[in-house]
PDB file of N, CA and C in Angstrom:
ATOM      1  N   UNK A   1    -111.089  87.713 -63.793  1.00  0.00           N
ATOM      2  CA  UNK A   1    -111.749  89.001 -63.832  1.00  0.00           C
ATOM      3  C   UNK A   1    -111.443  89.854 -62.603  1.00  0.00           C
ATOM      4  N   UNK A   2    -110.997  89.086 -61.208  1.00  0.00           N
ATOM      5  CA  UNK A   2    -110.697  89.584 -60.377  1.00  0.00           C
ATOM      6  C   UNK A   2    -109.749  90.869 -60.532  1.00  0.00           C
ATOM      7  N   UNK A   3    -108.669  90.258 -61.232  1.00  0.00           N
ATOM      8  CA  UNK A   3    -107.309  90.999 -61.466  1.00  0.00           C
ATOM      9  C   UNK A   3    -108.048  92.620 -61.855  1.00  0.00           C
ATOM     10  N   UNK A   4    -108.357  92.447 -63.168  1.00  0.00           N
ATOM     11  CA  UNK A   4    -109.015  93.174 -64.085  1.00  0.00           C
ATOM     12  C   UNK A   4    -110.108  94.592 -62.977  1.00  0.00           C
ATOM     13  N   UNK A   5    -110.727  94.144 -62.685  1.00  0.00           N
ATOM     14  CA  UNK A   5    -111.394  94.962 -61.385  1.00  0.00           C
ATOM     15  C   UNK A   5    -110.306  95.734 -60.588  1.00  0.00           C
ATOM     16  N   UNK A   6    -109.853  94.843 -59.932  1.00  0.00           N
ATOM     17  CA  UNK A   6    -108.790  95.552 -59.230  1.00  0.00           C
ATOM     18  C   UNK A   6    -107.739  96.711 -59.880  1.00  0.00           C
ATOM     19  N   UNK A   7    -107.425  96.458 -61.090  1.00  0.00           N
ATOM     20  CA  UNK A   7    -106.655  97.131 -61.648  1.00  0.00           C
ATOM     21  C   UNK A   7    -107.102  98.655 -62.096  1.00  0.00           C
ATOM     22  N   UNK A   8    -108.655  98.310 -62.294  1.00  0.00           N
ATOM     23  CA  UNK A   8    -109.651  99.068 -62.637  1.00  0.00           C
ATOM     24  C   UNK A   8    -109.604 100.537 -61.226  1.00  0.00           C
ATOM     25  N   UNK A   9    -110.157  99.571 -60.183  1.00  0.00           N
ATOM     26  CA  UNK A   9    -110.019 100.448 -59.207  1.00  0.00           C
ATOM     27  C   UNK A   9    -108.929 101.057 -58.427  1.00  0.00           C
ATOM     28  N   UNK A  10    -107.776 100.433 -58.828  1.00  0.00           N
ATOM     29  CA  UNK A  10    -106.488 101.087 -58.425  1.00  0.00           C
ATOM     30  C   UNK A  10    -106.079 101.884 -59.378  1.00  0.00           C
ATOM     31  N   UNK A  11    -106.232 102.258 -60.603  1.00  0.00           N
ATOM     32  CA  UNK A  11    -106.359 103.219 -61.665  1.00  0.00           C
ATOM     33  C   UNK A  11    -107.236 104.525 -60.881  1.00  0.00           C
ATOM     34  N   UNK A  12    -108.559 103.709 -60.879  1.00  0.00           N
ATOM     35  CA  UNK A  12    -109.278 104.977 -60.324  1.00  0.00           C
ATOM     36  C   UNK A  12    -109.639 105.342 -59.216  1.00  0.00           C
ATOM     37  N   UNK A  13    -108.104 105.487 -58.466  1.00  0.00           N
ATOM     38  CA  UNK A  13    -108.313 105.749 -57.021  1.00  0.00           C
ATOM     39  C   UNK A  13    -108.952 105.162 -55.889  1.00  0.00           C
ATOM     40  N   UNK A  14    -109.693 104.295 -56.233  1.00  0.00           N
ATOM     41  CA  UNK A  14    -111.236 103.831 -55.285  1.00  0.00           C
ATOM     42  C   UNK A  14    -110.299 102.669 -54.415  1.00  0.00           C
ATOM     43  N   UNK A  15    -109.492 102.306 -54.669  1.00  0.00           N
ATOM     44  CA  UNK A  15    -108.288 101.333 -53.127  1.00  0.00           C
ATOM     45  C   UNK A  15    -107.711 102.303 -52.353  1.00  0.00           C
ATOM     46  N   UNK A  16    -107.893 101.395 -51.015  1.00  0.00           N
ATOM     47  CA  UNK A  16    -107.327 102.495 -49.897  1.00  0.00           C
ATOM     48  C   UNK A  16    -105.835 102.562 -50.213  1.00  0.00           C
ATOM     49  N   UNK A  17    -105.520 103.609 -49.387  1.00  0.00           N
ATOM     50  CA  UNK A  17    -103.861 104.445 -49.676  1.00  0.00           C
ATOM     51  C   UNK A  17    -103.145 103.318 -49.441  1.00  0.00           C
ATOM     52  N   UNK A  18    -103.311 102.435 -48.428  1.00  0.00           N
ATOM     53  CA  UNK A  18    -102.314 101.674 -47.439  1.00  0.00           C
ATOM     54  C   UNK A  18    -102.010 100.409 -48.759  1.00  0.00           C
ATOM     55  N   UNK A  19    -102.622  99.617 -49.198  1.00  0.00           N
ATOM     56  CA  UNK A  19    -103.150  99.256 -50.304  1.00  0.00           C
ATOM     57  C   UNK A  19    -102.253  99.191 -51.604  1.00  0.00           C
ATOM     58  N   UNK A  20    -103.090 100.637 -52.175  1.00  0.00           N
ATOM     59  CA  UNK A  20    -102.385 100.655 -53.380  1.00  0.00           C
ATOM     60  C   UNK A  20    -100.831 101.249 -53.182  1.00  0.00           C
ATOM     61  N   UNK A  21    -100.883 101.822 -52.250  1.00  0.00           N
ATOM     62  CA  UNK A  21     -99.084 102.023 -51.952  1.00  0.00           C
ATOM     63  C   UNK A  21     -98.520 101.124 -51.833  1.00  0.00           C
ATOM     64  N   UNK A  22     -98.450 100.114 -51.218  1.00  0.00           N
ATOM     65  CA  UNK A  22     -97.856  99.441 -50.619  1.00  0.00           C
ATOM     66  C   UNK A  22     -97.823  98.290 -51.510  1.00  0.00           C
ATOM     67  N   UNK A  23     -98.735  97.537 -51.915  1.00  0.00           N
ATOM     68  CA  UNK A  23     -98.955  96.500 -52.757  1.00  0.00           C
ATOM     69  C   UNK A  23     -98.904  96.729 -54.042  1.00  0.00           C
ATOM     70  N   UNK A  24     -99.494  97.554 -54.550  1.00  0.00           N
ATOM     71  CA  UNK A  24     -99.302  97.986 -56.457  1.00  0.00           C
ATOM     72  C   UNK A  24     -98.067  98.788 -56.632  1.00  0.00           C
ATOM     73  N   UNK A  25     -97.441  99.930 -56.132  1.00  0.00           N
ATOM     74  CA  UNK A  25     -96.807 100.546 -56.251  1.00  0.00           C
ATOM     75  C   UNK A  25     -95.788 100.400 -55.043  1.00  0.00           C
ATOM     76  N   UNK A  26     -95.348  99.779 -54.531  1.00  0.00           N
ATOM     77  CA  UNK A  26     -93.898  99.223 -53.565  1.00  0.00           C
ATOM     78  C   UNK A  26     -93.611  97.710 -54.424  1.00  0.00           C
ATOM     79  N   UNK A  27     -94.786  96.953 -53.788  1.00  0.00           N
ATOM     80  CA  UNK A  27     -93.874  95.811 -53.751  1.00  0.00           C
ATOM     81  C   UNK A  27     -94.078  94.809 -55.164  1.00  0.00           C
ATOM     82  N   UNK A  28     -95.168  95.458 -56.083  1.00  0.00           N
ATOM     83  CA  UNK A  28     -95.280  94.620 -57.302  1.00  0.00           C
ATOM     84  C   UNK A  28     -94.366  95.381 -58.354  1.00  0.00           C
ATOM     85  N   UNK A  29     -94.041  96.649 -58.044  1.00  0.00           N
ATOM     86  CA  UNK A  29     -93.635  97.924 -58.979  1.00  0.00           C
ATOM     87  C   UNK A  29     -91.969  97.421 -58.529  1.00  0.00           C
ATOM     88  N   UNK A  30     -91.153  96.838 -56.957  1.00  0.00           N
ATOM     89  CA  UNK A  30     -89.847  96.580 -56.733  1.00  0.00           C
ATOM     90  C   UNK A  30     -89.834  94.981 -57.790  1.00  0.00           C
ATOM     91  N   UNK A  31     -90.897  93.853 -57.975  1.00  0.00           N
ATOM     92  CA  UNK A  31     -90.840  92.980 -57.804  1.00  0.00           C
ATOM     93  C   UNK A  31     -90.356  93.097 -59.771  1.00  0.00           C
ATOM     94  N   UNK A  32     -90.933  93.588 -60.387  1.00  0.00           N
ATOM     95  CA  UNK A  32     -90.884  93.685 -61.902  1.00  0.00           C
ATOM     96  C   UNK A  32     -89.999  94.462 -62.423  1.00  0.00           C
ATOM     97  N   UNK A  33     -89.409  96.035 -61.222  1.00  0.00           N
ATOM     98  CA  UNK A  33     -88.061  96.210 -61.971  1.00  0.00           C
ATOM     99  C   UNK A  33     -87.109  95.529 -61.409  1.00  0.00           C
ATOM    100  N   UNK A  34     -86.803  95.262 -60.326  1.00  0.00           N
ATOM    101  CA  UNK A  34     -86.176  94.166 -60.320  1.00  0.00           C
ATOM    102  C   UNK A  34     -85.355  93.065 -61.540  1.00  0.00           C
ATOM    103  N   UNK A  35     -86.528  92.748 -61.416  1.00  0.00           N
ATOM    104  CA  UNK A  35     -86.427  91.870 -62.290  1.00  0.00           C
ATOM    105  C   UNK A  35     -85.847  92.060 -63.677  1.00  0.00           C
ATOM    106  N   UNK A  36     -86.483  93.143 -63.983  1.00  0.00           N
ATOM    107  CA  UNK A  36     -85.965  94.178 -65.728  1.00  0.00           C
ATOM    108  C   UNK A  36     -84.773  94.627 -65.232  1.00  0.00           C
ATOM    109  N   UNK A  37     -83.963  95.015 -63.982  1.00  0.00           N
ATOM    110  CA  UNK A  37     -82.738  95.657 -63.749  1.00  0.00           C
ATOM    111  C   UNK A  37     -81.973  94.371 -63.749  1.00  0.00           C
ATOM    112  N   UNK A  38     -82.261  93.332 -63.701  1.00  0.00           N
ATOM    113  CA  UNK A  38     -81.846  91.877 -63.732  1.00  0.00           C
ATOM    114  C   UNK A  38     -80.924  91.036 -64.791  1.00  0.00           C
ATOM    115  N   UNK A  39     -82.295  91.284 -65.942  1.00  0.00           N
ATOM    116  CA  UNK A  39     -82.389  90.696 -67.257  1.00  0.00           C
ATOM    117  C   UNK A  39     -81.222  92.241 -67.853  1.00  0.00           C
ATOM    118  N   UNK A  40     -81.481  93.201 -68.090  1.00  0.00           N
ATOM    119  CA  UNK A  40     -80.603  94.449 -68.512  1.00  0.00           C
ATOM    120  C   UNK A  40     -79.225  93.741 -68.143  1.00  0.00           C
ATOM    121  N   UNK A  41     -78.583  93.920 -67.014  1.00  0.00           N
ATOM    122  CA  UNK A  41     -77.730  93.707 -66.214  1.00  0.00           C
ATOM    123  C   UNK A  41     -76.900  92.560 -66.818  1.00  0.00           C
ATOM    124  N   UNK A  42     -77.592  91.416 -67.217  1.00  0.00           N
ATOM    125  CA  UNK A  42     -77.441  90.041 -67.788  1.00  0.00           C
ATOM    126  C   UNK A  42     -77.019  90.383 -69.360  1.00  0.00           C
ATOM    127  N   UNK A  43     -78.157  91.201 -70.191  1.00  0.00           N
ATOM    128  CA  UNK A  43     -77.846  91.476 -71.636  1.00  0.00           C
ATOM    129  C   UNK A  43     -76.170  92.225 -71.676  1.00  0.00           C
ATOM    130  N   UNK A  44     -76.201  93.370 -70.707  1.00  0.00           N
ATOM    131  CA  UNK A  44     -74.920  93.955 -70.744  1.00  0.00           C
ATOM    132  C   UNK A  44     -73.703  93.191 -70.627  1.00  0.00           C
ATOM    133  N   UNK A  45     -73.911  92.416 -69.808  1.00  0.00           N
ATOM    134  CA  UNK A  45     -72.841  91.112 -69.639  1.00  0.00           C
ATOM    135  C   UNK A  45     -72.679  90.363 -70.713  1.00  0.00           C
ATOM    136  N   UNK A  46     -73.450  89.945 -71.229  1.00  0.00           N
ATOM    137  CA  UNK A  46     -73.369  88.485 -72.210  1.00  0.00           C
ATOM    138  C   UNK A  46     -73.213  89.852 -73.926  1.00  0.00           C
ATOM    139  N   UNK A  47     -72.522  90.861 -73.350  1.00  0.00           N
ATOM    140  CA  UNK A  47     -72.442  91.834 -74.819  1.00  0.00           C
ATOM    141  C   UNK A  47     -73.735  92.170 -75.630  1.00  0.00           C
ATOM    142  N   UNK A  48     -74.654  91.853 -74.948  1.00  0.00           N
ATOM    143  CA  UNK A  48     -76.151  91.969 -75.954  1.00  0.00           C
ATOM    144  C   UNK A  48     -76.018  93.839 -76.282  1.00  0.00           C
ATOM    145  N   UNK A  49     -76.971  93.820 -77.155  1.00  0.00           N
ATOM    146  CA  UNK A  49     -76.339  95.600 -77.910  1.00  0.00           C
ATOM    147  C   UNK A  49     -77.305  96.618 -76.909  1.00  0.00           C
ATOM    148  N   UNK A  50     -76.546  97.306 -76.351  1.00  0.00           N
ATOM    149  CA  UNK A  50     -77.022  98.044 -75.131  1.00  0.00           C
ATOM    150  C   UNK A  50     -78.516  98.902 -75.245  1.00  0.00           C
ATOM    151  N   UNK A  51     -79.229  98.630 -76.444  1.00  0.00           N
ATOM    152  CA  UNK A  51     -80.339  99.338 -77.268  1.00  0.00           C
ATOM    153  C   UNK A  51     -81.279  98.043 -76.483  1.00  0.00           C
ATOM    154  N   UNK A  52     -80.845  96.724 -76.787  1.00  0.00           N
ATOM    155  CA  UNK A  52     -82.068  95.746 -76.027  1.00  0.00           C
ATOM    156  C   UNK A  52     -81.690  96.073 -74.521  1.00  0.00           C
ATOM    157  N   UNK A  53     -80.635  95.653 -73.958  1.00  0.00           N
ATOM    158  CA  UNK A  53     -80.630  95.925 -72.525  1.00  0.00           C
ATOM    159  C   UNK A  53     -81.180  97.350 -72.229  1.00  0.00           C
ATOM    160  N   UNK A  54     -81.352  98.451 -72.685  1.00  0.00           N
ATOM    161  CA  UNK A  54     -82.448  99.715 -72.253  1.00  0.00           C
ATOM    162  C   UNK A  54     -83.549  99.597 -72.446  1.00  0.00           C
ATOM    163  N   UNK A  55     -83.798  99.133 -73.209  1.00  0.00           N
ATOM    164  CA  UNK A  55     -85.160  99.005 -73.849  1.00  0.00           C
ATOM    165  C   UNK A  55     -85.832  97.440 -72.491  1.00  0.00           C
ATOM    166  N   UNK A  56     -84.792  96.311 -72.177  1.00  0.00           N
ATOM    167  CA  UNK A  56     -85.543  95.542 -71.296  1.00  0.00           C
ATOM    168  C   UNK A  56     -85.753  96.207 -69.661  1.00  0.00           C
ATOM    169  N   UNK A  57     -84.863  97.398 -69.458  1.00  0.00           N
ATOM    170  CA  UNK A  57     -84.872  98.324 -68.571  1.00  0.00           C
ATOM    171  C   UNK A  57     -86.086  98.988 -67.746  1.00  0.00           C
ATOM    172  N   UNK A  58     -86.028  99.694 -69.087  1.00  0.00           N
ATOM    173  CA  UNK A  58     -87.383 100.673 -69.248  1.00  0.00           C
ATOM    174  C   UNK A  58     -89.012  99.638 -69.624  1.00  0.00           C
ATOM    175  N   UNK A  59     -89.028  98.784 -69.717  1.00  0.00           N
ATOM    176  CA  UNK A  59     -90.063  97.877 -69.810  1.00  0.00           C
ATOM    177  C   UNK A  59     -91.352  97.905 -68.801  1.00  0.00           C
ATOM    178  N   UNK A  60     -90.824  98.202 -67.108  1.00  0.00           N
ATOM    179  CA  UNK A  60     -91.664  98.103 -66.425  1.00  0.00           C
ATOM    180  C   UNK A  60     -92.305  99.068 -66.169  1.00  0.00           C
ATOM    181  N   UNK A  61     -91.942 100.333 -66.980  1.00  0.00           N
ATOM    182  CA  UNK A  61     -92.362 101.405 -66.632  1.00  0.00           C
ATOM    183  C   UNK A  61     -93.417 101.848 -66.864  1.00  0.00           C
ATOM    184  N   UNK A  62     -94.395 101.358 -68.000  1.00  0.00           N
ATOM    185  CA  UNK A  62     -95.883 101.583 -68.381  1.00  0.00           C
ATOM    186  C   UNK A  62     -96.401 101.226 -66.530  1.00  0.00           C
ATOM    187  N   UNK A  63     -96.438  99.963 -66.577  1.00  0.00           N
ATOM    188  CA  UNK A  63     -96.583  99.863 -65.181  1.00  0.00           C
ATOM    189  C   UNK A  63     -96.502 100.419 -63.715  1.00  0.00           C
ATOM    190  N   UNK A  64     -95.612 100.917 -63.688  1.00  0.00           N
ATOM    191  CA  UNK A  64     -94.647 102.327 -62.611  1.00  0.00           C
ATOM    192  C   UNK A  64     -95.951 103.333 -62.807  1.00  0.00           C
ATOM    193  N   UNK A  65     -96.193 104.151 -64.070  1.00  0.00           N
ATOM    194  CA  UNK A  65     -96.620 104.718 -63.701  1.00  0.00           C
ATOM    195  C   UNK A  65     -98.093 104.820 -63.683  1.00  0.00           C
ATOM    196  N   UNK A  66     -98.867 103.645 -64.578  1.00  0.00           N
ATOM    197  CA  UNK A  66    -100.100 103.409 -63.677  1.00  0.00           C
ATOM    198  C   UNK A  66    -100.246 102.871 -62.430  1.00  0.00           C
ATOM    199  N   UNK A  67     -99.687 102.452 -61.845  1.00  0.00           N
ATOM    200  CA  UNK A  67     -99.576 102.455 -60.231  1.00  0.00           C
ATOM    201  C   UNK A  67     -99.349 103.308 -59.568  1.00  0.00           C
ATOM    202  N   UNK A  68     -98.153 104.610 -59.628  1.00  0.00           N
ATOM    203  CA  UNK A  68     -97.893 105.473 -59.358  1.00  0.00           C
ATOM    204  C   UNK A  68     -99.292 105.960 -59.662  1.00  0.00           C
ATOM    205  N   UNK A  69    -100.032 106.608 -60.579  1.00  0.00           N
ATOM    206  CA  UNK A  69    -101.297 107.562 -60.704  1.00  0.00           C
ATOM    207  C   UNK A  69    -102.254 107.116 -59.939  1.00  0.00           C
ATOM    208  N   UNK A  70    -102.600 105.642 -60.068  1.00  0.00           N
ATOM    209  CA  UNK A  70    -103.484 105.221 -59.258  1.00  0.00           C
ATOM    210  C   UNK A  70    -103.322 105.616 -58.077  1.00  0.00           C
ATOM    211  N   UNK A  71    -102.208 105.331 -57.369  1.00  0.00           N
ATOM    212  CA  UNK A  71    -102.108 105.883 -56.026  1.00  0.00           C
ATOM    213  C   UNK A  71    -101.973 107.286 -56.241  1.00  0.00           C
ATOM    214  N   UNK A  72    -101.709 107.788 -56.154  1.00  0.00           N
ATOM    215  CA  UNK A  72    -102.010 108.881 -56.255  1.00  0.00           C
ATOM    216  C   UNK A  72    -103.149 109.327 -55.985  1.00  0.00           C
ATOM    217  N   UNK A  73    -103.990 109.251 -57.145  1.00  0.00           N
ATOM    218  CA  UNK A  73    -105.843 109.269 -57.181  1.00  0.00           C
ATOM    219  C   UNK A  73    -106.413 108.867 -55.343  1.00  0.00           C
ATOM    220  N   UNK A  74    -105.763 108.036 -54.979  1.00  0.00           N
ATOM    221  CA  UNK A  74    -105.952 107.260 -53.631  1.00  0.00           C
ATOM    222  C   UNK A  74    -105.531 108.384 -52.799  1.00  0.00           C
ATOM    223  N   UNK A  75    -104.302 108.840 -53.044  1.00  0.00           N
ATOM    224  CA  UNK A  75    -103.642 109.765 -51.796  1.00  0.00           C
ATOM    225  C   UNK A  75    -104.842 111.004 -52.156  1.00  0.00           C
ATOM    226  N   UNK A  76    -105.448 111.263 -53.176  1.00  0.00           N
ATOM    227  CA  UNK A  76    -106.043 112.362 -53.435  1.00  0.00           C
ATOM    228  C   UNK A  76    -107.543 112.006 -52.624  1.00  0.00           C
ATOM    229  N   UNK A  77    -108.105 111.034 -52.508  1.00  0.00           N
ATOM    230  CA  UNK A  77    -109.276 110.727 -51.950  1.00  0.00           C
ATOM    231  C   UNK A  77    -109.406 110.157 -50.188  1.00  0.00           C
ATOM    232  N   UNK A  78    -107.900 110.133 -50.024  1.00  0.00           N
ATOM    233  CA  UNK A  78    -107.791 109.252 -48.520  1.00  0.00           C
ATOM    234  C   UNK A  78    -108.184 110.524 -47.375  1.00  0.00           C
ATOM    235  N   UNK A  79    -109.190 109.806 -46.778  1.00  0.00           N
ATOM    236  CA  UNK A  79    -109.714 110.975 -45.538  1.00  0.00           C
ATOM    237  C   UNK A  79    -109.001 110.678 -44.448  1.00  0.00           C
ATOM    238  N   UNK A  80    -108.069 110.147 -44.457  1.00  0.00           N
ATOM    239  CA  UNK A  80    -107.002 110.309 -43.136  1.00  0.00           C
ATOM    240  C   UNK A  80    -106.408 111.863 -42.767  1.00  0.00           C
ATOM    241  N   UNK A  81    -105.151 111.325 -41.875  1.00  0.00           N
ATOM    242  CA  UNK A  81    -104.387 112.575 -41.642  1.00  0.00           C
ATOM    243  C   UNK A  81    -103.569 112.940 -43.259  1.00  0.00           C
ATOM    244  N   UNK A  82    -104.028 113.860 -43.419  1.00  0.00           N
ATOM    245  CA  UNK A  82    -103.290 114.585 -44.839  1.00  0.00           C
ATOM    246  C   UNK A  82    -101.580 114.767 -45.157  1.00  0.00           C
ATOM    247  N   UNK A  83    -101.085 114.727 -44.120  1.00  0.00           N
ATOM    248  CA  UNK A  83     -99.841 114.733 -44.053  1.00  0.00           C
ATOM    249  C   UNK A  83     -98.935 113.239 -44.380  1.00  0.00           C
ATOM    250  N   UNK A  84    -100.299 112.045 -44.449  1.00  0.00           N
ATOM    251  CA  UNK A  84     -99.865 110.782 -44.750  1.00  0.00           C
ATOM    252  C   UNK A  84    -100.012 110.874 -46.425  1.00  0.00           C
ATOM    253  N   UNK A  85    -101.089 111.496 -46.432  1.00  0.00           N
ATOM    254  CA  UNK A  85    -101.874 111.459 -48.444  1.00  0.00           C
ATOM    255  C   UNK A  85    -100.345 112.093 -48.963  1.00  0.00           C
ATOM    256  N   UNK A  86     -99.785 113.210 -48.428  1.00  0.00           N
ATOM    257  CA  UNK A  86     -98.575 113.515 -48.936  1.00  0.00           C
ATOM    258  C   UNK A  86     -97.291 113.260 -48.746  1.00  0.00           C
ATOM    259  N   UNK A  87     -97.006 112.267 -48.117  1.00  0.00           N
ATOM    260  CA  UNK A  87     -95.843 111.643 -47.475  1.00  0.00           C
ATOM    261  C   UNK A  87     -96.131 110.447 -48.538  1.00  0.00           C
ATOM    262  N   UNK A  88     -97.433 110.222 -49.077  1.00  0.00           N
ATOM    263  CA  UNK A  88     -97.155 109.150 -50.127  1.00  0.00           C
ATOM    264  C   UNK A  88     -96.829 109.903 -51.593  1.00  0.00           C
ATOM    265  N   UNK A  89     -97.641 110.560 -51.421  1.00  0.00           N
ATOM    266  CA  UNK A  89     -97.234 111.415 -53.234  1.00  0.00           C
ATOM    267  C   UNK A  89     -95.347 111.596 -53.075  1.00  0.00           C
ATOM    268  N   UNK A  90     -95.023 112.269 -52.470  1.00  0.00           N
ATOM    269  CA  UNK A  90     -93.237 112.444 -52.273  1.00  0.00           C
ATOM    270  C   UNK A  90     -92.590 111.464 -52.605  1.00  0.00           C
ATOM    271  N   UNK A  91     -93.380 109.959 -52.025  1.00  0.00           N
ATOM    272  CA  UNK A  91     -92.644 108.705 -51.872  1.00  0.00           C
ATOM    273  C   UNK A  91     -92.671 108.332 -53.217  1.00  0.00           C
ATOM    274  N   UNK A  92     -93.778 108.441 -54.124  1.00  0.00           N
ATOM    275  CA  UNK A  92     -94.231 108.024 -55.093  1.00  0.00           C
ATOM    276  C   UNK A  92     -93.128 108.428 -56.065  1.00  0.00           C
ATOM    277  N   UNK A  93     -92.787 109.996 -56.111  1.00  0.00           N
ATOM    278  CA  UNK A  93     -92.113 110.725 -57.405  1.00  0.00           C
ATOM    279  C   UNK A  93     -90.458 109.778 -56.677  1.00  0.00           C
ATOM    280  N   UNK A  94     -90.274 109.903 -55.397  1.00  0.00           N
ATOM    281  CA  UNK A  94     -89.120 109.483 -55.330  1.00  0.00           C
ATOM    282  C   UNK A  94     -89.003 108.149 -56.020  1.00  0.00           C
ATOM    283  N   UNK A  95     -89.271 107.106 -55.240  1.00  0.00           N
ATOM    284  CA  UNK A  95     -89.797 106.042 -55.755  1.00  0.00           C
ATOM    285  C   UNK A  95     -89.395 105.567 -57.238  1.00  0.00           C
ATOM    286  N   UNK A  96     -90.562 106.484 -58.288  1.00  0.00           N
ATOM    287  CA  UNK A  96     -90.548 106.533 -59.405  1.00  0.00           C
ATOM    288  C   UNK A  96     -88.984 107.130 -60.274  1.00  0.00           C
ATOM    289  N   UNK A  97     -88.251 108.280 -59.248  1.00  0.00           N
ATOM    290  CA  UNK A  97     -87.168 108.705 -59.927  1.00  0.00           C
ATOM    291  C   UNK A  97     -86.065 107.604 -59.564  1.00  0.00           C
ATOM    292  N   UNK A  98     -86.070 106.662 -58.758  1.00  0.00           N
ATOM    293  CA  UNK A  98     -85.365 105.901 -58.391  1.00  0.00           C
ATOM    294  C   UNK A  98     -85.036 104.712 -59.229  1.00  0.00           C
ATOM    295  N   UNK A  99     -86.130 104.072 -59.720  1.00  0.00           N
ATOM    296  CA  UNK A  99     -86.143 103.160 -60.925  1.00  0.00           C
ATOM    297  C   UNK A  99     -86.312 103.900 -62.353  1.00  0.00           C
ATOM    298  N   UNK A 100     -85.950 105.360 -62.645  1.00  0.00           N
ATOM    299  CA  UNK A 100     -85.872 105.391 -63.345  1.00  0.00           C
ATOM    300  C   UNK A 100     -83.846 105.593 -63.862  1.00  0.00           C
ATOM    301  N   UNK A 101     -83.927 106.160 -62.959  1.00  0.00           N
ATOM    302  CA  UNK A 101     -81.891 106.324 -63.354  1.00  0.00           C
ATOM    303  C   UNK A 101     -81.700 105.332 -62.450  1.00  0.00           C
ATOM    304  N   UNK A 102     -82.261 103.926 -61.942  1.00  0.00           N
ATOM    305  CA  UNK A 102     -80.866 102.676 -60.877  1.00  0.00           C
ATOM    306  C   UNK A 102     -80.696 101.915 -62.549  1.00  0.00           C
TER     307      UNK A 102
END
């Protein structure tokens, strides 16, 4: 149920910036496309029909971008220096455009 909570509150903003940036959206969001840029990579090789290798591609992306929003929601609520809340949103779209055309 832990998970479930958490997911809850990183949806709705309520995890700090440092947090959901870093942990939901860096390193679990590198760890799963990864992995899908992996398996793709593998289908293309072994001739699999380039419709499954996109399709195992694009897989992590439901994910991407509830993490991406969540943080977000976070950068939108973080009472720090403001210039950090938006140095993450930038990072985020980059980020996000990055796994979407690697």
């Amino acid at each position: 149920m832990k998970v479930f909570a958490s997911l809850k509150a990183l949806w709705l903003g309520q995890l700090p910036l440092q947090e959901a940036f870093w942990r939901y959206t860096i390193t679990y969001d590198l760890i799963l496309n990864l992995a899908a840029t992996m398996a793709a990579l593998t289908l293309v090789l072994t001739e699999a029909p380039i419709i499954l290798a996109a399709i195992v591609h694009f897989l992590p992306l439901p994910y991407s971008l509830f993490a991406a929003t969540g943080t977000w929601r976070s950068a939108d609520r973080y009472e720090g220096n403001p210039s950090l809340a938006s140095t993450a949103k930038i990072a985020i779209i980059i980020w996000i455009g990055f796994w979407l055309f690697f």
